[in-house]
C-alpha atoms as a PDB file:
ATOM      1  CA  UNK A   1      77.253 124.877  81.364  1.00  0.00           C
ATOM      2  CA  UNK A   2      79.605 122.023  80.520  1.00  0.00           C
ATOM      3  CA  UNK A   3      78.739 118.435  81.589  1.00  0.00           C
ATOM      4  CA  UNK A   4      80.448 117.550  84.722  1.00  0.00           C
ATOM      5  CA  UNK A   5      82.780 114.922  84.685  1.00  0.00           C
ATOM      6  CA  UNK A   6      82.092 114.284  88.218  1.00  0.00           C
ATOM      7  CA  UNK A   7      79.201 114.586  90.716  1.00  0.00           C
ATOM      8  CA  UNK A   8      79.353 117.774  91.896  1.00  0.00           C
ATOM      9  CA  UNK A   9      77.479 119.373  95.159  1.00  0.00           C
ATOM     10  CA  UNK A  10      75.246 122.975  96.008  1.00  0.00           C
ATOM     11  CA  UNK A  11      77.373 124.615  99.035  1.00  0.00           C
ATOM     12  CA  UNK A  12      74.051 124.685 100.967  1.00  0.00           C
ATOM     13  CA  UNK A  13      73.985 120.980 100.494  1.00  0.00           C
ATOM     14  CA  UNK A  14      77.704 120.407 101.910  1.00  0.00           C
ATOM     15  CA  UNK A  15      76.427 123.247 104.526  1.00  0.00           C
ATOM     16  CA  UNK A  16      74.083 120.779 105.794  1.00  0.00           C
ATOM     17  CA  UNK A  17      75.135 117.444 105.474  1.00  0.00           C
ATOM     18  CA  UNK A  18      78.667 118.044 107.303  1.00  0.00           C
ATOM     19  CA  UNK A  19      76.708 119.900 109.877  1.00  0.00           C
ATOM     20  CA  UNK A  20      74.722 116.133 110.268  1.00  0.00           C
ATOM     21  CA  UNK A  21      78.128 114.780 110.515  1.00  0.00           C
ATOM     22  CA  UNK A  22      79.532 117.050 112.819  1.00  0.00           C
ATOM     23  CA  UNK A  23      76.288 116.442 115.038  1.00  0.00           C
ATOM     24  CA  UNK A  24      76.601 112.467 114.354  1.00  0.00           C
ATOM     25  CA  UNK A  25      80.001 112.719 115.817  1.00  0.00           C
ATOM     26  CA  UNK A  26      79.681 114.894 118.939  1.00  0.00           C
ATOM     27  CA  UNK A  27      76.161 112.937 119.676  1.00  0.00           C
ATOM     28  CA  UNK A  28      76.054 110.621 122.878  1.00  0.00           C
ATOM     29  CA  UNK A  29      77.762 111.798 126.356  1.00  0.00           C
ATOM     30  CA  UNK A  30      81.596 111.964 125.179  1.00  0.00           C
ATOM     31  CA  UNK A  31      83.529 113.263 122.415  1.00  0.00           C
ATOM     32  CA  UNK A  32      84.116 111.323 119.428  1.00  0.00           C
ATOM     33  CA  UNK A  33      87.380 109.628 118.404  1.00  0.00           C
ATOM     34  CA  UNK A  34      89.901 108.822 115.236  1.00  0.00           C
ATOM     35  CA  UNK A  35      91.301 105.359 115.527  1.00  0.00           C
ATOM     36  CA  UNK A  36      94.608 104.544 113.042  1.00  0.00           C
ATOM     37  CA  UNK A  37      94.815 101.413 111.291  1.00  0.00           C
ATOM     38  CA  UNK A  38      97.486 100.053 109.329  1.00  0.00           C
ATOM     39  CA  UNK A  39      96.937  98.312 106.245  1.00  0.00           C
ATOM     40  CA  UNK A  40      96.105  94.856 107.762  1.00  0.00           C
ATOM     41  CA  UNK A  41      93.609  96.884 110.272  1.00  0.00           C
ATOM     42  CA  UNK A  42      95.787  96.730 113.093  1.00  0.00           C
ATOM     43  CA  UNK A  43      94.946  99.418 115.388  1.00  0.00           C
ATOM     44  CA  UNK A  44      97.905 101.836 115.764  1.00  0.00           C
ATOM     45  CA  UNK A  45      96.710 104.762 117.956  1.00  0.00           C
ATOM     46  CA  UNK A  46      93.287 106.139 119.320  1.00  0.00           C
ATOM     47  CA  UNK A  47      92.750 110.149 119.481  1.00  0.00           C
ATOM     48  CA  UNK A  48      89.800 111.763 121.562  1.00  0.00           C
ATOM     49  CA  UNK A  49      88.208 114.864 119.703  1.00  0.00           C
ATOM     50  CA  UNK A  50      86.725 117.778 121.132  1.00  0.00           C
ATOM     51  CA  UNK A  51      83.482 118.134 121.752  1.00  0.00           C
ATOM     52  CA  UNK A  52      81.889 120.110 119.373  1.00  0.00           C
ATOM     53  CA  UNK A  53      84.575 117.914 117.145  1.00  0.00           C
ATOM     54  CA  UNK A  54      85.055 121.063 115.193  1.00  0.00           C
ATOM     55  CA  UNK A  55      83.444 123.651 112.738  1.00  0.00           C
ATOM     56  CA  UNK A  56      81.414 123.819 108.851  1.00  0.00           C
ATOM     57  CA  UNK A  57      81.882 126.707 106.760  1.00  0.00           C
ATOM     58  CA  UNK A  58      78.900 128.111 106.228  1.00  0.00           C
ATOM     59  CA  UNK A  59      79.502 129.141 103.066  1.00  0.00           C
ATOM     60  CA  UNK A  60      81.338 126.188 101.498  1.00  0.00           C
ATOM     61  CA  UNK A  61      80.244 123.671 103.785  1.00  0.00           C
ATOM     62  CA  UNK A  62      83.884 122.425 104.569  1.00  0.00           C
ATOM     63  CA  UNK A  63      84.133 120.757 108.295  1.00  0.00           C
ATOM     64  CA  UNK A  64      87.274 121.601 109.585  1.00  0.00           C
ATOM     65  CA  UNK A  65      88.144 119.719 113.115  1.00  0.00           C
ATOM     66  CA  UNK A  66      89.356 121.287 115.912  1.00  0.00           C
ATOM     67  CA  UNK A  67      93.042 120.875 116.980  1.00  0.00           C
ATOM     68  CA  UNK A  68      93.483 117.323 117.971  1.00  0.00           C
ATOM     69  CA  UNK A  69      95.754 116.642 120.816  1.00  0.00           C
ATOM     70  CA  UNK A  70      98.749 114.124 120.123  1.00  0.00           C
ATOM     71  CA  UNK A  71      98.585 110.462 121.620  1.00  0.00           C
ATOM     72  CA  UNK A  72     101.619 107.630 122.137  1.00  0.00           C
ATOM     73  CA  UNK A  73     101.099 105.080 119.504  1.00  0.00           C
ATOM     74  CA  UNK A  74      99.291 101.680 120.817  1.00  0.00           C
ATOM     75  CA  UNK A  75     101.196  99.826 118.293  1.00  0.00           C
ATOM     76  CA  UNK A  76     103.934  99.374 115.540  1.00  0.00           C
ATOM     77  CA  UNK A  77     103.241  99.449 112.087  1.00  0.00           C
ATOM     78  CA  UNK A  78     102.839 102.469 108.770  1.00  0.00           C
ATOM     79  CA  UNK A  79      98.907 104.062 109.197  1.00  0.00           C
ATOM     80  CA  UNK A  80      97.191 103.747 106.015  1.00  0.00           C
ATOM     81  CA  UNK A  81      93.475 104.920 106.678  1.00  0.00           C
ATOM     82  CA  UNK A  82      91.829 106.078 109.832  1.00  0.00           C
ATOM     83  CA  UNK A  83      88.146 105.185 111.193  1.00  0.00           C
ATOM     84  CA  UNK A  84      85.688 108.219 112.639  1.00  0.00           C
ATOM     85  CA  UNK A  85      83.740 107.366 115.384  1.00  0.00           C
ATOM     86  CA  UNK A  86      81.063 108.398 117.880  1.00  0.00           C
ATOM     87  CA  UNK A  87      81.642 108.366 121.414  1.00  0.00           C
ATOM     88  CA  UNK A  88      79.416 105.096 121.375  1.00  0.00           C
ATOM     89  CA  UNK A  89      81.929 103.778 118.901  1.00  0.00           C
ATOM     90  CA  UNK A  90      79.351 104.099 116.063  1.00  0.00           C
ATOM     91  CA  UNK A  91      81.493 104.469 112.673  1.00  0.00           C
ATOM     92  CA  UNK A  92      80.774 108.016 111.025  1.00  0.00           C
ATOM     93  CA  UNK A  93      83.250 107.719 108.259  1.00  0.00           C
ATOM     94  CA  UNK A  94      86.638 106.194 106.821  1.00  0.00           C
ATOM     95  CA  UNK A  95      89.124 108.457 105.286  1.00  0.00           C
ATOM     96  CA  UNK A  96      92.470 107.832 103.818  1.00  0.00           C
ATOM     97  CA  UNK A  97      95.888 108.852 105.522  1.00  0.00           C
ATOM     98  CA  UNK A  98      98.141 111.647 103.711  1.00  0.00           C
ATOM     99  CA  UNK A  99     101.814 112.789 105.114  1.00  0.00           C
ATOM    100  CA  UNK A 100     102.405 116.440 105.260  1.00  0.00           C
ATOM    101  CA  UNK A 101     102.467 119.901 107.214  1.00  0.00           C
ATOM    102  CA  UNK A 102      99.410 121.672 105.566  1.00  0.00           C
ATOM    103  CA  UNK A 103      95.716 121.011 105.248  1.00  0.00           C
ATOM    104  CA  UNK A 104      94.367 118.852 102.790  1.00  0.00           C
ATOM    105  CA  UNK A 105      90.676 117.978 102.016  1.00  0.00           C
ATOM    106  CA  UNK A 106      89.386 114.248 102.221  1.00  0.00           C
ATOM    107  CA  UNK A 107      92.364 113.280 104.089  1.00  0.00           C
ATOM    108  CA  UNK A 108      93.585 112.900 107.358  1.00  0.00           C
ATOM    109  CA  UNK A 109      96.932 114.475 107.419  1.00  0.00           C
ATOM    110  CA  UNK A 110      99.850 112.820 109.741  1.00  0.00           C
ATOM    111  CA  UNK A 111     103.048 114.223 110.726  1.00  0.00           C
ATOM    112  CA  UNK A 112     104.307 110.218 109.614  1.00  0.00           C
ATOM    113  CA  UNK A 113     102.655 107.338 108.701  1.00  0.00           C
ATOM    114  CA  UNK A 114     105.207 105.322 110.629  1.00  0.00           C
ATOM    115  CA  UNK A 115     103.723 104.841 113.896  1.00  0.00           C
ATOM    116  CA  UNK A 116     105.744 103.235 117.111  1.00  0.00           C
ATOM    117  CA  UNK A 117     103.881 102.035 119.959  1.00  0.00           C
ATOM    118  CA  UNK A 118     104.792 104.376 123.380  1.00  0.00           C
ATOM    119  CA  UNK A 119     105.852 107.148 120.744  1.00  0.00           C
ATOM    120  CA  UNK A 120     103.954 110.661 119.789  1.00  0.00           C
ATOM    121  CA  UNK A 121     101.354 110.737 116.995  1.00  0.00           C
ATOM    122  CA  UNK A 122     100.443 114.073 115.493  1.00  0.00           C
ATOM    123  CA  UNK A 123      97.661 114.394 113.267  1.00  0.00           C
ATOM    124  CA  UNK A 124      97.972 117.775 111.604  1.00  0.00           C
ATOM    125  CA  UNK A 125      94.713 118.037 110.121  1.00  0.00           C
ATOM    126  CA  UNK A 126      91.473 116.397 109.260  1.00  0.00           C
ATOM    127  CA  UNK A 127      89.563 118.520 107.013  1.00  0.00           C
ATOM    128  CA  UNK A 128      86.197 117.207 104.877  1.00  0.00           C
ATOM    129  CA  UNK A 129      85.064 118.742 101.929  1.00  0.00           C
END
């Protein structure tokens, strides 16, 4: 075998840390949330999960979260990165914003980054792994 040129993971090992972070997420007595910031951190828009907040692959370990519900935008401004949270508001992870229609992994897919406060925000997918 090759050397890798980057780290690279077991599936049973991706199996069971996303299941932590799927557990992380969904722990306390509400569903989690993903909060949009802008660049300068503004907040631009707050979404409620479900609760589980969605599913791992158990053979690839991929955590795929349920359909997320749209929200009005809270604020002006172009989303950059998005914040994971518990329903405590204990930060799970940070994960960069892509625009697009289809699923991409490590990102947090938007239907625009341009977000208006009292407008509709669509998140078409978050999908880790």
């Amino acid at each position: 075998m090759p050397a890798p040129a980057a780290i690279t993971y077991d599936d049973l090992v991706k199996v069971d840390a996303h299941t932590a972070l799927r557990d992380f997420i969904d722990q306390g007595t509400g569903a989690g949330k993903l909060v949009l910031y802008s660049e300068a951190d503004a907040v631009l828009a707050t979404f409620t999960l479900a609760d589980p907040c969605g599913t791992v692959n158990g053979t690839t370990g991929q955590l795929t979260f349920s359909a997320i519900s749209d929200v009005n935008g809270s604020a002006d401004g172009t989303c950059t990165w998005a914040q994971c949270v518990d329903s405590d508001d204990n930060r799970a992870f940070d994960i960069p914003v892509q625009t697009g229609t289809s699923a991409v992994s490590g990102y947090l897919v938007l239907n625009t980054p341009s977000i208006v406060s009292g407008a509709p925000v669509s998140i078409i997918s978050a999908v880790i792994g």
